[in-house]
N, C-alpha and C. Protein backbone atom coordinates (compact mmCIF):
# COMPACT_ATOMS: atom_id res chain seq x y z
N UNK A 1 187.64 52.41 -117.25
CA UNK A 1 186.69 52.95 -116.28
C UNK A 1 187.45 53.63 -115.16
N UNK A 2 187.17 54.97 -114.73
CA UNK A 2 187.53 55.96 -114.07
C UNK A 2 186.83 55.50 -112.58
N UNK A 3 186.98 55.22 -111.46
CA UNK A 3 186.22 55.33 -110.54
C UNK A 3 187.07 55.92 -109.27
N UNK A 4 186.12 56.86 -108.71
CA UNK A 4 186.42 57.63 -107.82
C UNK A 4 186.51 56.72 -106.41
N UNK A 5 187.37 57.18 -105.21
CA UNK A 5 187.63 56.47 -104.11
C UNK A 5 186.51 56.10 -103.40
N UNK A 6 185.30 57.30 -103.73
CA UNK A 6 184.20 57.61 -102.71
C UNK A 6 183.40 56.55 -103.40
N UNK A 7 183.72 56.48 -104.34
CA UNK A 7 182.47 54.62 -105.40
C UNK A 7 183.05 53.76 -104.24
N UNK A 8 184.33 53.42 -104.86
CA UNK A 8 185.00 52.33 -104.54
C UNK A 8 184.47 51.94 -103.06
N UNK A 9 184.80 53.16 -102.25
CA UNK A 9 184.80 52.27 -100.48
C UNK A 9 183.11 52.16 -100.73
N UNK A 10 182.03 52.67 -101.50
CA UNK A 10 180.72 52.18 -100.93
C UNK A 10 179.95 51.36 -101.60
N UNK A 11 181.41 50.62 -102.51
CA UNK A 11 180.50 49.31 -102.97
C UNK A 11 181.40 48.30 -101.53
N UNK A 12 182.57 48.36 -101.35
CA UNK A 12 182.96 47.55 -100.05
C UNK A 12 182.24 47.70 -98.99
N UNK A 13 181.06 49.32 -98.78
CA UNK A 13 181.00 49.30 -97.49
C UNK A 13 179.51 48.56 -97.89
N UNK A 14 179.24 48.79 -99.49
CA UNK A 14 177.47 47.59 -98.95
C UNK A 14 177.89 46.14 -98.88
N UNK A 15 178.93 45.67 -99.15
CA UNK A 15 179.38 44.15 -98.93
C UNK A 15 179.40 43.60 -97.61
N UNK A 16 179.84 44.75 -97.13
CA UNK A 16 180.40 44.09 -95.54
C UNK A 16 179.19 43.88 -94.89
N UNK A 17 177.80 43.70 -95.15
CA UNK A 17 176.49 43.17 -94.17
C UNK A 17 177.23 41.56 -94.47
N UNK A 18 178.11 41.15 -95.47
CA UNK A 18 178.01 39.57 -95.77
C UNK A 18 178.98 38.98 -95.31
N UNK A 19 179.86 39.85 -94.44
CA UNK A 19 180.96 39.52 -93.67
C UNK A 19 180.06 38.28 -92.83
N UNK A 20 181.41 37.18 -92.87
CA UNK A 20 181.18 36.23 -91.83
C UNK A 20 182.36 35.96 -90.55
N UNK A 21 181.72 36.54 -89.71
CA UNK A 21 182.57 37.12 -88.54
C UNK A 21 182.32 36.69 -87.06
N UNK A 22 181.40 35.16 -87.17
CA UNK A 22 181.10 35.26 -85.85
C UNK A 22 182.55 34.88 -84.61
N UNK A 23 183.40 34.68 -84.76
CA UNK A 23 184.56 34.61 -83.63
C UNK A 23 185.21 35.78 -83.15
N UNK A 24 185.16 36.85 -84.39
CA UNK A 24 186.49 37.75 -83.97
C UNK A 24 185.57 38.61 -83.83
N UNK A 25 184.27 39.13 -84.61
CA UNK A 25 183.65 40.06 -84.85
C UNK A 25 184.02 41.08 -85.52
N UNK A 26 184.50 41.08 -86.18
CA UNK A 26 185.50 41.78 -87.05
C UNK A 26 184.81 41.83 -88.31
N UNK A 27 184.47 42.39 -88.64
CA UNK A 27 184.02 42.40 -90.37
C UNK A 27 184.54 43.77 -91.05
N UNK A 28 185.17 42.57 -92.13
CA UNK A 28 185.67 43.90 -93.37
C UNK A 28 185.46 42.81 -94.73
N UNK A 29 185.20 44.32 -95.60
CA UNK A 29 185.02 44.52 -96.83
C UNK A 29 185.65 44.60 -97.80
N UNK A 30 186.01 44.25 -98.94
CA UNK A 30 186.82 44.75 -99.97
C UNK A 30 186.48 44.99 -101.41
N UNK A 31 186.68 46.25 -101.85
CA UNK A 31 186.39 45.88 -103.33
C UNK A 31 187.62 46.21 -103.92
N UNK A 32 187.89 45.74 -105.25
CA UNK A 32 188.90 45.77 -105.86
C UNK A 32 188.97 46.56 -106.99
N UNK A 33 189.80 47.35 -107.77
CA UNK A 33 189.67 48.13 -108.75
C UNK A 33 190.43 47.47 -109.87
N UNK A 34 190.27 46.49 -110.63
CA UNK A 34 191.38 45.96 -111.44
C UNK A 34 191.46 47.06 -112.87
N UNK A 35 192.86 46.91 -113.79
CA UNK A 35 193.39 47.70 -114.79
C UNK A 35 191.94 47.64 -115.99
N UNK A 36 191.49 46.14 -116.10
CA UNK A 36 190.30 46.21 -116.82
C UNK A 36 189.00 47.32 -116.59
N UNK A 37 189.15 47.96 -115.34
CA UNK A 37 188.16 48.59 -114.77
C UNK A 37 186.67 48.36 -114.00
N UNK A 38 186.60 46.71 -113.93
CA UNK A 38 185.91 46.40 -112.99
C UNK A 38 186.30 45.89 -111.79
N UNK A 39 185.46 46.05 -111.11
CA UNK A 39 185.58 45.99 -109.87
C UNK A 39 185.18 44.58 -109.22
N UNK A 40 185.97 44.17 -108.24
CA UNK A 40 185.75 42.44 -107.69
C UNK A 40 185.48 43.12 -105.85
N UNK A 41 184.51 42.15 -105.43
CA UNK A 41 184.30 42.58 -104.08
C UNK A 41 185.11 41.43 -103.10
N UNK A 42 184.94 41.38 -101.95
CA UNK A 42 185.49 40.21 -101.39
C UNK A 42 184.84 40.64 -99.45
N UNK A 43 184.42 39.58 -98.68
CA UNK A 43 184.24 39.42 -97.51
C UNK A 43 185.24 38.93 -95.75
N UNK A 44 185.64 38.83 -95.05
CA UNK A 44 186.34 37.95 -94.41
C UNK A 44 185.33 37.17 -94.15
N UNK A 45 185.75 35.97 -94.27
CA UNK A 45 184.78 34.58 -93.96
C UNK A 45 185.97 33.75 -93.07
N UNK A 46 184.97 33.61 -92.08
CA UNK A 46 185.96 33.31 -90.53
C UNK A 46 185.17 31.59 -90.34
N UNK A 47 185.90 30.78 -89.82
CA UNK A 47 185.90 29.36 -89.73
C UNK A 47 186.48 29.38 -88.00
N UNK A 48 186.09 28.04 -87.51
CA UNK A 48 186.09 27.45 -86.29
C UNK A 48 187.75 26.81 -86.14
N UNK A 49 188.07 26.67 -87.56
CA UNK A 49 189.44 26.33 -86.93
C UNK A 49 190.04 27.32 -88.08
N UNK A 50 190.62 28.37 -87.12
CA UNK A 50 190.90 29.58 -87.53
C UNK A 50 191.53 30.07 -88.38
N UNK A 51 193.01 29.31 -88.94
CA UNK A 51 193.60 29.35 -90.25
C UNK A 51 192.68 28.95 -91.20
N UNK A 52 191.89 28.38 -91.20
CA UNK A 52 191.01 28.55 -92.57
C UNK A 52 190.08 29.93 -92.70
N UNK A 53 190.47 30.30 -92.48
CA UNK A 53 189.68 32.19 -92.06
C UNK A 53 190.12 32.92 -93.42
N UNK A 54 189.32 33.61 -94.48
CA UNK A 54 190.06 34.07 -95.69
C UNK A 54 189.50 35.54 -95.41
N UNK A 55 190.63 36.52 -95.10
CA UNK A 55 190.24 37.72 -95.15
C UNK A 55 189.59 38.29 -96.86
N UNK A 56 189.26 39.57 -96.44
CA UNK A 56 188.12 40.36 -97.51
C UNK A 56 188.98 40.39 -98.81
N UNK A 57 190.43 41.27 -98.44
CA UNK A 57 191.08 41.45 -99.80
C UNK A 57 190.98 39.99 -100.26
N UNK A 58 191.79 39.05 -100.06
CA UNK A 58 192.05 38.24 -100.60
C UNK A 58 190.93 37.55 -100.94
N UNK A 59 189.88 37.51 -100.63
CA UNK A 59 188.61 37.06 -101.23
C UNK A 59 188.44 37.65 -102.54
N UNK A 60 188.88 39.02 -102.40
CA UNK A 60 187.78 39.94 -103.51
C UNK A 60 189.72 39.92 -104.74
N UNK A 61 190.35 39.42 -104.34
CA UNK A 61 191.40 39.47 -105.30
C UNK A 61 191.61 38.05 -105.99
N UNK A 62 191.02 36.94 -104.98
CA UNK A 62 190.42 35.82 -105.83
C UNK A 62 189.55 35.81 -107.08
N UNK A 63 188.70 36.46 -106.92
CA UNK A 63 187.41 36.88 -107.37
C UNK A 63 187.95 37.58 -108.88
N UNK A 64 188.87 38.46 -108.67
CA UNK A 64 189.50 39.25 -109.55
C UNK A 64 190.35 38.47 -110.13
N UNK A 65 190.99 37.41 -110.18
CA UNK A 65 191.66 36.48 -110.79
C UNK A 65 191.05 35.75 -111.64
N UNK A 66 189.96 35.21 -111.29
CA UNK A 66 188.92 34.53 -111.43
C UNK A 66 188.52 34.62 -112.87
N UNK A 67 188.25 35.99 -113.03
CA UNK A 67 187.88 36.84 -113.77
C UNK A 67 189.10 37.15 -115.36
N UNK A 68 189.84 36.45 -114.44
CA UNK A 68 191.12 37.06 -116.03
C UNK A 68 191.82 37.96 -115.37
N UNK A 69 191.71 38.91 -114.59
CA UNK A 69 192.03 40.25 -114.28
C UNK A 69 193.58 39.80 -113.10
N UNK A 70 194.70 40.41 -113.57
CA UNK A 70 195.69 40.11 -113.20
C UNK A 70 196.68 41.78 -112.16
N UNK A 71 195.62 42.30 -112.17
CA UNK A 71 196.25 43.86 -111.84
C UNK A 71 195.12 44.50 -111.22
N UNK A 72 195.74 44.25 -109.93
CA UNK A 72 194.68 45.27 -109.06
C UNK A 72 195.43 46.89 -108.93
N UNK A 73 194.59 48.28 -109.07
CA UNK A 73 194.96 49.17 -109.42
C UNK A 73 194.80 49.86 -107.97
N UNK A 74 193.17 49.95 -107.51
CA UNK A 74 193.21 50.41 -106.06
C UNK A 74 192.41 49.57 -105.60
N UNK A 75 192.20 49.67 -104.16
CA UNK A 75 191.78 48.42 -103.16
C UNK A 75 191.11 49.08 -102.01
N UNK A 76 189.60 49.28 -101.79
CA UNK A 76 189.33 49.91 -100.50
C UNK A 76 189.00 48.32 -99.83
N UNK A 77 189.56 48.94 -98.60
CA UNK A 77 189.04 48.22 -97.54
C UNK A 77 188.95 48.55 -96.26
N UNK A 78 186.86 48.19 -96.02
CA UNK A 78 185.82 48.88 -95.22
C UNK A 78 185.88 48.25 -94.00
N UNK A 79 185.59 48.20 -92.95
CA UNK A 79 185.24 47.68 -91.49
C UNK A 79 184.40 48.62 -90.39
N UNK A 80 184.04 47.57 -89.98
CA UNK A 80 182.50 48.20 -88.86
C UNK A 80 183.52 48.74 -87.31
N UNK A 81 184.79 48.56 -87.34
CA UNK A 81 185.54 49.19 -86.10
C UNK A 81 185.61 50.47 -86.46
N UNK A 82 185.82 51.03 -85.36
CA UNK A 82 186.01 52.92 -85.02
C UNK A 82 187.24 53.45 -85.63
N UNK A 83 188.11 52.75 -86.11
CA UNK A 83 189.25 53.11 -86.83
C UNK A 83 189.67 52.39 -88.42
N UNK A 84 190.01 52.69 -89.30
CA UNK A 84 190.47 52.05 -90.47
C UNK A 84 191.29 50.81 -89.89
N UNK A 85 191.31 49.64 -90.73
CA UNK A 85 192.57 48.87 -90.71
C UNK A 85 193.27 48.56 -91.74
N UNK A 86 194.53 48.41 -91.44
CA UNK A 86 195.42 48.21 -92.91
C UNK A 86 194.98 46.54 -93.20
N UNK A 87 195.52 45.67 -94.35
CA UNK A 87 195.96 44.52 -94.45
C UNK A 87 196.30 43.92 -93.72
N UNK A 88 196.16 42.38 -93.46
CA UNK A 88 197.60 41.95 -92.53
C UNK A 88 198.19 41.74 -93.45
N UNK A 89 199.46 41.68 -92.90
CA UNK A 89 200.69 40.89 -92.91
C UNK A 89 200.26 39.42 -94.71
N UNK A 90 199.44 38.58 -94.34
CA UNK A 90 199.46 37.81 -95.32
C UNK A 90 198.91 38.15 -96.59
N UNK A 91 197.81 39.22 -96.47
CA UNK A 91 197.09 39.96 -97.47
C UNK A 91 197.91 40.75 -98.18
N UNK A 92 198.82 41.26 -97.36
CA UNK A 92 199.78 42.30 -98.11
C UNK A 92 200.90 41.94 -99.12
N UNK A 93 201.09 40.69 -98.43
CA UNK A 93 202.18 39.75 -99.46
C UNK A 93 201.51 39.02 -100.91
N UNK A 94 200.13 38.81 -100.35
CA UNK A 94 199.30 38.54 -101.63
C UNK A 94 198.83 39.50 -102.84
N UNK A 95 198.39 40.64 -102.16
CA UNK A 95 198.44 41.83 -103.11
C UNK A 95 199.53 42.23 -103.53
N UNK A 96 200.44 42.07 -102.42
CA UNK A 96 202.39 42.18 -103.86
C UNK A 96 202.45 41.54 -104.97
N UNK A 97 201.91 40.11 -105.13
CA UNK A 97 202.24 39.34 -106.18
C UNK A 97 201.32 39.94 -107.10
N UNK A 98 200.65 40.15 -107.29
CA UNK A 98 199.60 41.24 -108.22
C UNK A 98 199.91 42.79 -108.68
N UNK A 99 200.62 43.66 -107.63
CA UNK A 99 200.95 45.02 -107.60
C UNK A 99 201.16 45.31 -106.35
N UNK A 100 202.58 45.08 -106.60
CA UNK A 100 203.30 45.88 -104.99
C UNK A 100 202.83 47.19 -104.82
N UNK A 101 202.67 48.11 -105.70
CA UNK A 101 202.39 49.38 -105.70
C UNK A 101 200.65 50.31 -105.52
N UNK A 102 200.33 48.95 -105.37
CA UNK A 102 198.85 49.36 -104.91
C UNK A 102 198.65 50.54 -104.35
N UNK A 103 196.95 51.07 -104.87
CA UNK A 103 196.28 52.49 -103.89
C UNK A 103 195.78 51.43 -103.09
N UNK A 104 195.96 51.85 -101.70
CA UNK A 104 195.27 51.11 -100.65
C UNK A 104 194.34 52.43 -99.67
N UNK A 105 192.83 51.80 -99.79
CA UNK A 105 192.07 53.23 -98.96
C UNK A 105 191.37 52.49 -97.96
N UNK A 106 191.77 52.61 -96.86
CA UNK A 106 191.25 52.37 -95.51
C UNK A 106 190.12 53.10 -94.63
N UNK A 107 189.07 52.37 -94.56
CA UNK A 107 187.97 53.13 -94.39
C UNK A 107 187.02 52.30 -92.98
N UNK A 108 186.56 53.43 -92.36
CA UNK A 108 185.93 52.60 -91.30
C UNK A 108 184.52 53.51 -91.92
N UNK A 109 183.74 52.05 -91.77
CA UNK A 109 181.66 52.95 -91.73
C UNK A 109 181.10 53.21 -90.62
N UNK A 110 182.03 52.79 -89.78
CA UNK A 110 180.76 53.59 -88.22
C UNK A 110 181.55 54.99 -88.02
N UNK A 111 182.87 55.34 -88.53
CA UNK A 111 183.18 57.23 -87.88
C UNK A 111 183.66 57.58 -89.38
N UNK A 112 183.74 56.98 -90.26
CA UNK A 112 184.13 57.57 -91.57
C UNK A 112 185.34 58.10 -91.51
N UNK A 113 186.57 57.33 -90.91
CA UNK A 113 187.79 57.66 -91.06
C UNK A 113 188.06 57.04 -92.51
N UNK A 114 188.82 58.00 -92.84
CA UNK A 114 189.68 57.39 -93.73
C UNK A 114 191.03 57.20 -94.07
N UNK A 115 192.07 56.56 -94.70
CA UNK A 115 193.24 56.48 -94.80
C UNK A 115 193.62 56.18 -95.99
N UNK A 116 194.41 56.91 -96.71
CA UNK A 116 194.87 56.64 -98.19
C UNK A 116 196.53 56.11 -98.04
N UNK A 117 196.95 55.29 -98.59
CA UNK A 117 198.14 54.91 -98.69
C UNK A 117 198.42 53.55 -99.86
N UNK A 118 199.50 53.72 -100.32
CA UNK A 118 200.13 52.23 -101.27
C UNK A 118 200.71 51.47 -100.31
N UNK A 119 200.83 50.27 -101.24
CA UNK A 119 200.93 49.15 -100.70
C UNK A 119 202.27 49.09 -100.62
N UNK A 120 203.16 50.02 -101.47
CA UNK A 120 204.49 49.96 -100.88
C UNK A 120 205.26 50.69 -99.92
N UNK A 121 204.41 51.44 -99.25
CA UNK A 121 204.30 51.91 -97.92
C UNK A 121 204.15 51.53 -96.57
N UNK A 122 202.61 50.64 -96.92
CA UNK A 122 202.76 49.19 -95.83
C UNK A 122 203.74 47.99 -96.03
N UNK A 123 204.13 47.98 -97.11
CA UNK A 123 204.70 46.37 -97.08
C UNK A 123 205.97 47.01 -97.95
N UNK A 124 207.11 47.20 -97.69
CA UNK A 124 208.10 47.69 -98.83
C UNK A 124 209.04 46.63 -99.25
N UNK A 125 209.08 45.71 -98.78
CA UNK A 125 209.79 44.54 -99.32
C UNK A 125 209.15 43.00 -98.91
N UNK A 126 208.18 42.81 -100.13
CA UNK A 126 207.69 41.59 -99.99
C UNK A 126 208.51 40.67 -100.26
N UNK A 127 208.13 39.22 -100.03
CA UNK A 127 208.83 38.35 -100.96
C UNK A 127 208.31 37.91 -102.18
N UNK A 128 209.48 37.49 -103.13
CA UNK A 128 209.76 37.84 -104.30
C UNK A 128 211.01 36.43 -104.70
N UNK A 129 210.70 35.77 -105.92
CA UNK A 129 211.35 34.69 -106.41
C UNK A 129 212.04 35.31 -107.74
């Protein structure tokens, strides 16, 4: 399955009403493009004691595991702020163990920025055993 970037970010951007965000206010979206060709979504779901907080990718790359699916191919991820955001830091090390080389498309739904980049651009030397 072929899917275009412009699918991809607007199945993440109808997810993100299910963002659970009441601390940071922050809500983002993710859908996932795995090699099988379907697609896994994922939410940030935010908790009171804050390390238990599971951002969107890694939700929606759970999800994609879940599934059998061992290869994420591209990865939008949507948010209700005025600018795109990349991964953090822990998301990015998690999507390494899957495909360092990820399409990563950064998308905001309130100004429709967008940002295209791999994951070995943001993160060029994960760790690695």
């Amino acid at each position: 399955m072929t899917l275009n970037d412009e699918a991809l970010i607007s199945i993440a951007a109808n997810a993100l009403k299910n963002s659970y965000a009441p601390y940071s206010r922050i809500h983002v979206a993710a859908s996932v493009l795995g090699s099988n060709g379907k697609v896994y979504t994922g939410v940030n779901v935010e908790n009171a004691s804050y390390g238990l907080t599971i951002c969107a990718e890694r939700s929606a790359i759970v999800q994609m595991v879940s599934d059998g699916e061992r290869k994420p191919v591209k990865i939008a991820v949507v948010t209700d702020l005025e600018n795109p955001i990349p991964p953090c830091g822990a998301c990015r090390q998690f999507i390494a163990e899957f495909n360092p080389d990820a399409e990563i498309i950064l998308h905001s739904a309130s100004s429709g920025k967008t940002v295209k980049t791999r994951l070995s651009e943001l993160f060029p030397n994960p760790f690695k055993l």
